[in-house]
C-alpha atoms as a PDB file:
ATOM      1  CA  UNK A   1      -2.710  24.894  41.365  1.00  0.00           C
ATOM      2  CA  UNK A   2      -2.283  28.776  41.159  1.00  0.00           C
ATOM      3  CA  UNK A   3      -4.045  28.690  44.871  1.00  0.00           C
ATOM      4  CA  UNK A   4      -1.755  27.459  45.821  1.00  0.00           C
ATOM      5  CA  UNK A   5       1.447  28.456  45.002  1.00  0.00           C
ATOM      6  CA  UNK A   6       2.631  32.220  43.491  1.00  0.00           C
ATOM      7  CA  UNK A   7       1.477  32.732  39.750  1.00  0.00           C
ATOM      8  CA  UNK A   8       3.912  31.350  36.993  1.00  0.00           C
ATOM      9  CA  UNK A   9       7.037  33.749  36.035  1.00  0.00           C
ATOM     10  CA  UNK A  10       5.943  36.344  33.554  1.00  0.00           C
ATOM     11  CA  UNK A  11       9.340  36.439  31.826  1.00  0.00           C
ATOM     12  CA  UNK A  12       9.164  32.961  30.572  1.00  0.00           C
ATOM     13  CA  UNK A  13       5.462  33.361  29.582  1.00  0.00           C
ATOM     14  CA  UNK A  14       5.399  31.958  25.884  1.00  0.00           C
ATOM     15  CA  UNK A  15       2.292  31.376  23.751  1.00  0.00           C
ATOM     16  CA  UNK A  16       0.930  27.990  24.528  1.00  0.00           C
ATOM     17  CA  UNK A  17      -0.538  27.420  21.094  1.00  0.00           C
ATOM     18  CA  UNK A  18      -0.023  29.672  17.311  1.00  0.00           C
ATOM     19  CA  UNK A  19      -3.352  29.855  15.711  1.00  0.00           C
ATOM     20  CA  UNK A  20      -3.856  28.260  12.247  1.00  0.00           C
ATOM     21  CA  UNK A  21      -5.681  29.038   9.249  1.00  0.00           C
ATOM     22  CA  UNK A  22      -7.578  26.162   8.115  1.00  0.00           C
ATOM     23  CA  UNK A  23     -11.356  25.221   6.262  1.00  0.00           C
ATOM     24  CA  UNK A  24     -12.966  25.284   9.315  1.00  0.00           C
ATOM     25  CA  UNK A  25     -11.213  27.971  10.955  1.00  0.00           C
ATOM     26  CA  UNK A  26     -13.759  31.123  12.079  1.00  0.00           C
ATOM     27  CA  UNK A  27     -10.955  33.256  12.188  1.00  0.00           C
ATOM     28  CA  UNK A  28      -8.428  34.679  10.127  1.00  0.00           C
ATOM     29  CA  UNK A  29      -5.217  35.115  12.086  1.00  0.00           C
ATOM     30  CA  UNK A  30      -2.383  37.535  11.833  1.00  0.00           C
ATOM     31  CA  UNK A  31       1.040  38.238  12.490  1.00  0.00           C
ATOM     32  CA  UNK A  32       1.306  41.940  14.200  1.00  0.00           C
ATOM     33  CA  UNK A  33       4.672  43.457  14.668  1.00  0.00           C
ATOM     34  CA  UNK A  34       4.867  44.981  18.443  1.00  0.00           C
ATOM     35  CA  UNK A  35       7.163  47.941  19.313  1.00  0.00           C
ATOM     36  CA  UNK A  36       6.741  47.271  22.771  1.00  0.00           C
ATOM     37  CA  UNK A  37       7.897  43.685  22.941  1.00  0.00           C
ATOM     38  CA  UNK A  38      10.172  44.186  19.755  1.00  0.00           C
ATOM     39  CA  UNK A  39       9.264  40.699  18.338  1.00  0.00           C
ATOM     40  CA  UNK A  40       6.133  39.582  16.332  1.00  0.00           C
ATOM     41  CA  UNK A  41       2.713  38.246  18.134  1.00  0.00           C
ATOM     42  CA  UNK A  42       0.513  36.179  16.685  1.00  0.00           C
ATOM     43  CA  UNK A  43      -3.190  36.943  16.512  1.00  0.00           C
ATOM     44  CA  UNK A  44      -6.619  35.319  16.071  1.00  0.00           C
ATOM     45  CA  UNK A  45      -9.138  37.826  14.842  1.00  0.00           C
ATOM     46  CA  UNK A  46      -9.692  41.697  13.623  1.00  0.00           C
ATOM     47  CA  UNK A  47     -11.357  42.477  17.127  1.00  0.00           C
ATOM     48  CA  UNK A  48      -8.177  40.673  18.533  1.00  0.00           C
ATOM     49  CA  UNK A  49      -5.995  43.079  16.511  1.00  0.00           C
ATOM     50  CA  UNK A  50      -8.014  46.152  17.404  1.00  0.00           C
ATOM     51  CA  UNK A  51      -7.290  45.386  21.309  1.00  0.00           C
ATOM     52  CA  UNK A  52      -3.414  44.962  20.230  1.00  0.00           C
ATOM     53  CA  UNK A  53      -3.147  48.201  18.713  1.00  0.00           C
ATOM     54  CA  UNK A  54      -4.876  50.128  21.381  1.00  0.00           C
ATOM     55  CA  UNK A  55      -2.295  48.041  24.213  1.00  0.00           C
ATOM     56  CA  UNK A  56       0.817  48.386  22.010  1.00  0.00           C
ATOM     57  CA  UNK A  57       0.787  52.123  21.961  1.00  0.00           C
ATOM     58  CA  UNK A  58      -0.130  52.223  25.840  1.00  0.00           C
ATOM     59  CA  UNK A  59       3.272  53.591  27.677  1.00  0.00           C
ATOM     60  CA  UNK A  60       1.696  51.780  30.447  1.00  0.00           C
ATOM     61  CA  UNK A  61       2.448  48.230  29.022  1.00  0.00           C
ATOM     62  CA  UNK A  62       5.705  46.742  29.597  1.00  0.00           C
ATOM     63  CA  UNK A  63       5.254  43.408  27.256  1.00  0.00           C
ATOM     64  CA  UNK A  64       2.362  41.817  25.340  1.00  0.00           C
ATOM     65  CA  UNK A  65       2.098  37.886  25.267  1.00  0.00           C
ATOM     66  CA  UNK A  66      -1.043  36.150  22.642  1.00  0.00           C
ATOM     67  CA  UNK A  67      -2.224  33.022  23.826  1.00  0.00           C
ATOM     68  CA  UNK A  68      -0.259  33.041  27.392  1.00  0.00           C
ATOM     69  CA  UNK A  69      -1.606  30.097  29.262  1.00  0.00           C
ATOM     70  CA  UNK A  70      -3.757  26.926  29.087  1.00  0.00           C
ATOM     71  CA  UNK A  71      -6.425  27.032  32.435  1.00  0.00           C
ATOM     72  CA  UNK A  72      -8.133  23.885  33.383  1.00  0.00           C
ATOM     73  CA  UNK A  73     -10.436  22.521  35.612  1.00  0.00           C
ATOM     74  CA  UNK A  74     -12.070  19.562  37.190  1.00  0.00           C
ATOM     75  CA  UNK A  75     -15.582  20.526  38.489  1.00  0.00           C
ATOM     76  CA  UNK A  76     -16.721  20.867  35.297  1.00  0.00           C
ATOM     77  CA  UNK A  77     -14.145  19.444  33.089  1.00  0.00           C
ATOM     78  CA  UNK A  78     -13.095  22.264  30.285  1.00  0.00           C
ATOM     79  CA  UNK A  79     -10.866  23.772  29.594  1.00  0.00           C
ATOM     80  CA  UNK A  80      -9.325  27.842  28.186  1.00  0.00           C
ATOM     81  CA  UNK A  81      -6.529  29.374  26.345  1.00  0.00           C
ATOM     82  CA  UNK A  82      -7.083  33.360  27.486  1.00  0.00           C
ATOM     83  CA  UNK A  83      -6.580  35.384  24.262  1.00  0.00           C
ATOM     84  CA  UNK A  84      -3.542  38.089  25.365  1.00  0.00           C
ATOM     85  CA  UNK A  85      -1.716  38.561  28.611  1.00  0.00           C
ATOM     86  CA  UNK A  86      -0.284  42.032  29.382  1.00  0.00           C
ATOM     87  CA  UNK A  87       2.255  43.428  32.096  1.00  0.00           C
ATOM     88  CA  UNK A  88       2.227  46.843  33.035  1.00  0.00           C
ATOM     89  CA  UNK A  89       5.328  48.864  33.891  1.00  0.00           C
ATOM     90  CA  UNK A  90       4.868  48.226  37.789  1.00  0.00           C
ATOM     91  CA  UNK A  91       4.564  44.083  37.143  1.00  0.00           C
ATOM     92  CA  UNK A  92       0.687  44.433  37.130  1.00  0.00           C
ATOM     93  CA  UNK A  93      -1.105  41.998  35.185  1.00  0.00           C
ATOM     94  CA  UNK A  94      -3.552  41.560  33.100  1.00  0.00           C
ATOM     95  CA  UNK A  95      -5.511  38.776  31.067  1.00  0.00           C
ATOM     96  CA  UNK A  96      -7.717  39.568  28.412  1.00  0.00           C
ATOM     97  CA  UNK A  97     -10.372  37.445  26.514  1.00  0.00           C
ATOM     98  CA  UNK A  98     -11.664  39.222  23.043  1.00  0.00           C
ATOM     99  CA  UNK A  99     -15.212  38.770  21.762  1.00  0.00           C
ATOM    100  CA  UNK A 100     -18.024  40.029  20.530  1.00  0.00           C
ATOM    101  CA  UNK A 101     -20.620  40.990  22.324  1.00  0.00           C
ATOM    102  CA  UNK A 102     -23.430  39.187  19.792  1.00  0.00           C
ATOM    103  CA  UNK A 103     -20.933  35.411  20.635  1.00  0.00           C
ATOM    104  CA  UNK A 104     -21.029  36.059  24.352  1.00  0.00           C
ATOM    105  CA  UNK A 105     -22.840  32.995  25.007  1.00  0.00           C
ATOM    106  CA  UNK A 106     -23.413  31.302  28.287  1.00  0.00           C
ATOM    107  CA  UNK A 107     -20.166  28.864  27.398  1.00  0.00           C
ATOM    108  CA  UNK A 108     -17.933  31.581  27.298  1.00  0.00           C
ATOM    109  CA  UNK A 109     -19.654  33.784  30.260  1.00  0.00           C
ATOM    110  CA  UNK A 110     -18.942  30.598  32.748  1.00  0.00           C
ATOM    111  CA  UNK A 111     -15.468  30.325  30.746  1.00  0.00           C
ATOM    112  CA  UNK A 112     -14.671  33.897  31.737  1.00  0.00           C
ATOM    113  CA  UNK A 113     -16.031  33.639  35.745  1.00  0.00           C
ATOM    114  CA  UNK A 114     -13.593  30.649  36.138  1.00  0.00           C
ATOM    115  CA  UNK A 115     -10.717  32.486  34.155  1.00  0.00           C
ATOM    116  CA  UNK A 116     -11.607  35.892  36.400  1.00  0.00           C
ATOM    117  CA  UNK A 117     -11.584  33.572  39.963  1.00  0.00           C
ATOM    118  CA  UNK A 118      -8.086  32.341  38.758  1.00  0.00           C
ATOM    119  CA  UNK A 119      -6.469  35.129  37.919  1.00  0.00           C
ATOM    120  CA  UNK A 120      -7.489  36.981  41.084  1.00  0.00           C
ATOM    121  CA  UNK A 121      -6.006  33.884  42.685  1.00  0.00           C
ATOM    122  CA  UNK A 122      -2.995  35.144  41.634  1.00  0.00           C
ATOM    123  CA  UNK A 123      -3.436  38.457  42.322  1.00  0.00           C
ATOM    124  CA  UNK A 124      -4.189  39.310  38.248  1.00  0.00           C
ATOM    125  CA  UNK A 125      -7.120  41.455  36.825  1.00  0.00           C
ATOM    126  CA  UNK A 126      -8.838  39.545  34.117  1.00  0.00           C
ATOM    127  CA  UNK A 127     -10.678  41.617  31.646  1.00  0.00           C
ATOM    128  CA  UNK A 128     -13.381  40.668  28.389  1.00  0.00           C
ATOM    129  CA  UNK A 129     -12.574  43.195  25.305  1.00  0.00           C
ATOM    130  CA  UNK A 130     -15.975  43.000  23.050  1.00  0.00           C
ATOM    131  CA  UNK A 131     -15.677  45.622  20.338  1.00  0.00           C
ATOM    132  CA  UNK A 132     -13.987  49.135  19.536  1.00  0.00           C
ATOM    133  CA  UNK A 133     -16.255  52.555  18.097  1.00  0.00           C
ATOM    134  CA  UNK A 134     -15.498  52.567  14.243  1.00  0.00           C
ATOM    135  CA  UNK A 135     -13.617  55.862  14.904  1.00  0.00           C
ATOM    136  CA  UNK A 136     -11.223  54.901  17.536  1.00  0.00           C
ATOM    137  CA  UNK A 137     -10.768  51.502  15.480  1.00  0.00           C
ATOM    138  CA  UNK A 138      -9.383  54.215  12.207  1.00  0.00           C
ATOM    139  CA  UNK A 139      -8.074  56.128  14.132  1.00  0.00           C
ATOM    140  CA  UNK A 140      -5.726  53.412  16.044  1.00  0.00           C
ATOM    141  CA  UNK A 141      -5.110  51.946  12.001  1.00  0.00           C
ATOM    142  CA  UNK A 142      -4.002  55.395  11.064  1.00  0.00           C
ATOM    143  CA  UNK A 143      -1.792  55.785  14.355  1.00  0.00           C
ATOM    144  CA  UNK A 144      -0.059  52.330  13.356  1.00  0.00           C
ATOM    145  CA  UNK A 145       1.503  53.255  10.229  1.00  0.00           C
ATOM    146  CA  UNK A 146       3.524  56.483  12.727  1.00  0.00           C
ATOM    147  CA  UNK A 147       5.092  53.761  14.641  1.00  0.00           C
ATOM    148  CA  UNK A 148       8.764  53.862  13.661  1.00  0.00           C
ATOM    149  CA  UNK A 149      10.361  56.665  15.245  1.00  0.00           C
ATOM    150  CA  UNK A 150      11.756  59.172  12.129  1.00  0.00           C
ATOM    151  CA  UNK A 151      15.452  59.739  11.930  1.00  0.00           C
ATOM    152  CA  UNK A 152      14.522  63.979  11.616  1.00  0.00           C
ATOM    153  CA  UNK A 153      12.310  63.329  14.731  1.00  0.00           C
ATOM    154  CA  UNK A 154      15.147  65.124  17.169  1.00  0.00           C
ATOM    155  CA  UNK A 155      15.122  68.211  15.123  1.00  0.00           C
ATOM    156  CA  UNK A 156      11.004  68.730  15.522  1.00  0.00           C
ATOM    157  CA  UNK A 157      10.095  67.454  19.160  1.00  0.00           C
ATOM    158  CA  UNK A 158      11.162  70.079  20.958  1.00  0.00           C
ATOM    159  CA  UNK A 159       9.368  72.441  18.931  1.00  0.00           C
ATOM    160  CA  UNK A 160       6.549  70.496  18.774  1.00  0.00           C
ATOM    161  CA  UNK A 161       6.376  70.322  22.504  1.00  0.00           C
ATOM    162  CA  UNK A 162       7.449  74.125  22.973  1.00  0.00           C
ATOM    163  CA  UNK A 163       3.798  74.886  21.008  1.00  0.00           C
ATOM    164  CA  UNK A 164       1.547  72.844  22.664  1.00  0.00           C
ATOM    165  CA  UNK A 165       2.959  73.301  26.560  1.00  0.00           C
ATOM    166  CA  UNK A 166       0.993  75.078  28.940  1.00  0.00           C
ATOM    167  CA  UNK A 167      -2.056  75.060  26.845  1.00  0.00           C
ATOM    168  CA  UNK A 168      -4.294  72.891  24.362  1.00  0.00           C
ATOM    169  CA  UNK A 169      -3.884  73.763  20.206  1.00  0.00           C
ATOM    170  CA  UNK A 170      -5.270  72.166  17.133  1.00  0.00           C
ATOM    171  CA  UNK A 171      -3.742  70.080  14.751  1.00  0.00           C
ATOM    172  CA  UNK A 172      -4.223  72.520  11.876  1.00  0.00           C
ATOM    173  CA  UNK A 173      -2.139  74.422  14.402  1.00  0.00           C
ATOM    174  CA  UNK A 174       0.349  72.115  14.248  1.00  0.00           C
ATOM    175  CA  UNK A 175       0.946  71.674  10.875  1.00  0.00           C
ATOM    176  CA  UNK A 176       0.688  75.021   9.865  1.00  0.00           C
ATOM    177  CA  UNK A 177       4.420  74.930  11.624  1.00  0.00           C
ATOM    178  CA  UNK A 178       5.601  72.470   8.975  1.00  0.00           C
ATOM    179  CA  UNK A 179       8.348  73.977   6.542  1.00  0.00           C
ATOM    180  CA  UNK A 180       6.263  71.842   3.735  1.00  0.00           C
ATOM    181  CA  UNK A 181       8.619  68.997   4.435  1.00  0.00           C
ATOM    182  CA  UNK A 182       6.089  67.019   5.894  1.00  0.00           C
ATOM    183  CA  UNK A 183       8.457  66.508   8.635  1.00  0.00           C
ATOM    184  CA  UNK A 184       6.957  67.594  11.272  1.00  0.00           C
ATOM    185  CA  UNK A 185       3.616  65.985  10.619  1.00  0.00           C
ATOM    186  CA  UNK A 186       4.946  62.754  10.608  1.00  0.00           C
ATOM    187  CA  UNK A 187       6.319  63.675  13.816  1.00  0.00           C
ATOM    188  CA  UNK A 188       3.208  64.903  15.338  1.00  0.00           C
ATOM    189  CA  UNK A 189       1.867  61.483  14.504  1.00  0.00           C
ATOM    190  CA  UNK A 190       4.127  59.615  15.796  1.00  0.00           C
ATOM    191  CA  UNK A 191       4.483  61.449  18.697  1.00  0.00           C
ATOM    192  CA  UNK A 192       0.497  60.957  19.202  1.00  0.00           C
ATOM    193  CA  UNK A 193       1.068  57.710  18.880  1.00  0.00           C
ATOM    194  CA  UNK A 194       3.938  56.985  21.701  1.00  0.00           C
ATOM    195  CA  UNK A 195       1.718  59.425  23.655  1.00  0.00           C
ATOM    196  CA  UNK A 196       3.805  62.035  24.564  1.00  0.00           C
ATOM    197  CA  UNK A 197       0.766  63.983  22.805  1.00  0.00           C
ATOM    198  CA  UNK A 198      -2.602  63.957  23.871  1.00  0.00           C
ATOM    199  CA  UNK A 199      -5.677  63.751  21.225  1.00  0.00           C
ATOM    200  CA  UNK A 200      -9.125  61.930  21.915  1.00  0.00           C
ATOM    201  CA  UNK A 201      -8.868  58.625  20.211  1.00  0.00           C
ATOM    202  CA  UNK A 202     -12.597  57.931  19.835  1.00  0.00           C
ATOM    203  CA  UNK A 203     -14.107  61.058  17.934  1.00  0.00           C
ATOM    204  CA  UNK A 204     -13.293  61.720  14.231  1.00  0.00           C
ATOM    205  CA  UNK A 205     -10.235  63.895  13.602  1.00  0.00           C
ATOM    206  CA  UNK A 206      -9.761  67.467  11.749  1.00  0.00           C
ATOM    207  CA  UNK A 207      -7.767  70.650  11.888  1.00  0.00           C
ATOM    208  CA  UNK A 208     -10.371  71.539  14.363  1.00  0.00           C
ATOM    209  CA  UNK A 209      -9.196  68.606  16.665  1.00  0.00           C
ATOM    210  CA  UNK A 210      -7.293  69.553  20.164  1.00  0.00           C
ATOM    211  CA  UNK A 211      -4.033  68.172  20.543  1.00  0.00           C
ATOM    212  CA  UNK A 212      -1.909  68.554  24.493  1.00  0.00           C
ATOM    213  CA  UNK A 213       0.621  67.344  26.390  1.00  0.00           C
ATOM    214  CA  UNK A 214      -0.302  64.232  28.105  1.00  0.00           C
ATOM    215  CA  UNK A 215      -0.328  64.559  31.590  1.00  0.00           C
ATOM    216  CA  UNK A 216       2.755  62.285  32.596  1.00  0.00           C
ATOM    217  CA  UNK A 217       4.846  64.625  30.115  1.00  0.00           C
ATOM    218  CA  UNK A 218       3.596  67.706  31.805  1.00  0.00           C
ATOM    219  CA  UNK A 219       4.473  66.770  34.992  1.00  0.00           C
END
């Protein structure tokens, strides 16, 4: 009983289940490397893997966790397996349920109130992830393949940085500072994707597109 006593320690929080594939499965699930927990995590769905990109790339989150806790109950017996569990950098949690808007029925609406009461039991926010705009969604699949830091990153960042502080400039910008390389655009990317750059996420790129410090780095 959560009410009861503090919430259950988040560093031994282990999936309680792995999805399967099987005939009658709905899903298709995959295994999705994470740079921020350094290990794989197993996932149920596309929508599912859209949420994990957006959260791995988040400097906020501290660790990631798929399928991080079985809740039951006896009022109505039933029972839930939430579909990721995240911890922020300041021990904040966070339990999310993924799905579609269209298969929000009224099963999984009283699902998610009970989940919601019993994570706020706890003191955790509970939240329901129902789809992603087709641009962010490429945009976060393009962002994913800049994960790996380069090994010539050290010998562009600073540069990088030195153009874009103080004021916003575009990504043709950018690149125009590439020695033809391609070094440095790879490091743009990747630095867009650990977020030490800023770019909007959810409109559809171009050399037009403003790129800035994010704000924690400006500090």
């Amino acid at each position: 009983m959560w009410q009861r006593s503090s919430s259950p320690p988040l560093h031994s929080l282990e999936p309680v289940r792995r999805p399967v594939s099987s005939t009658f499965s709905r899903h298709v699930p995959v295994t999705a490397y994470s740079m921020t927990n350094g290990a794989n995590v197993s996932l149920e769905s596309g929508l599912e893997h859209d949420l994990f990109r957006r959260l791995d790339r988040d400097p906020r989150v501290a660790r990631i966790v798929a399928q991080p806790f079985r809740l039951a109950w006896k009022d109505l017996p039933g029972r839930h397996t939430p579909d990721l569990l995240t911890v922020d950098v300041k021990g904040d949690v966070t339990t999310w349920d993924v799905r579609a808007p269209e298969k929000q029925d009224d099963d999984f609406k009283a699902q998610s109130r009970i989940t919601e009461h019993a994570c706020a039991a706890v003191g955790w926010r509970y939240e329901v992830f129902g789809e992603m705009a087709q641009a962010e969604r490429l945009n976060l699949m393009w962002l994913n393949g800049f994960r790996r830091e380069p090994s010539w990153l050290q010998f562009h960042e600073r540069h990088i940085v030195h153009l874009v502080s103080g004021h916003e400039v575009t990504l043709g910008a950018l690149f125009d500072a590439d020695d033809g390389s391609g070094e440095l655009k790879s490091s743009v990317w990747h630095l867009v994707w650990k977020g030490i750059l800023s770019i909007d996420t959810t409109c559809q790129w171009g050399l037009d597109t403003s790129v800035r410090l994010s704000v924690e780095v400006s500090r």
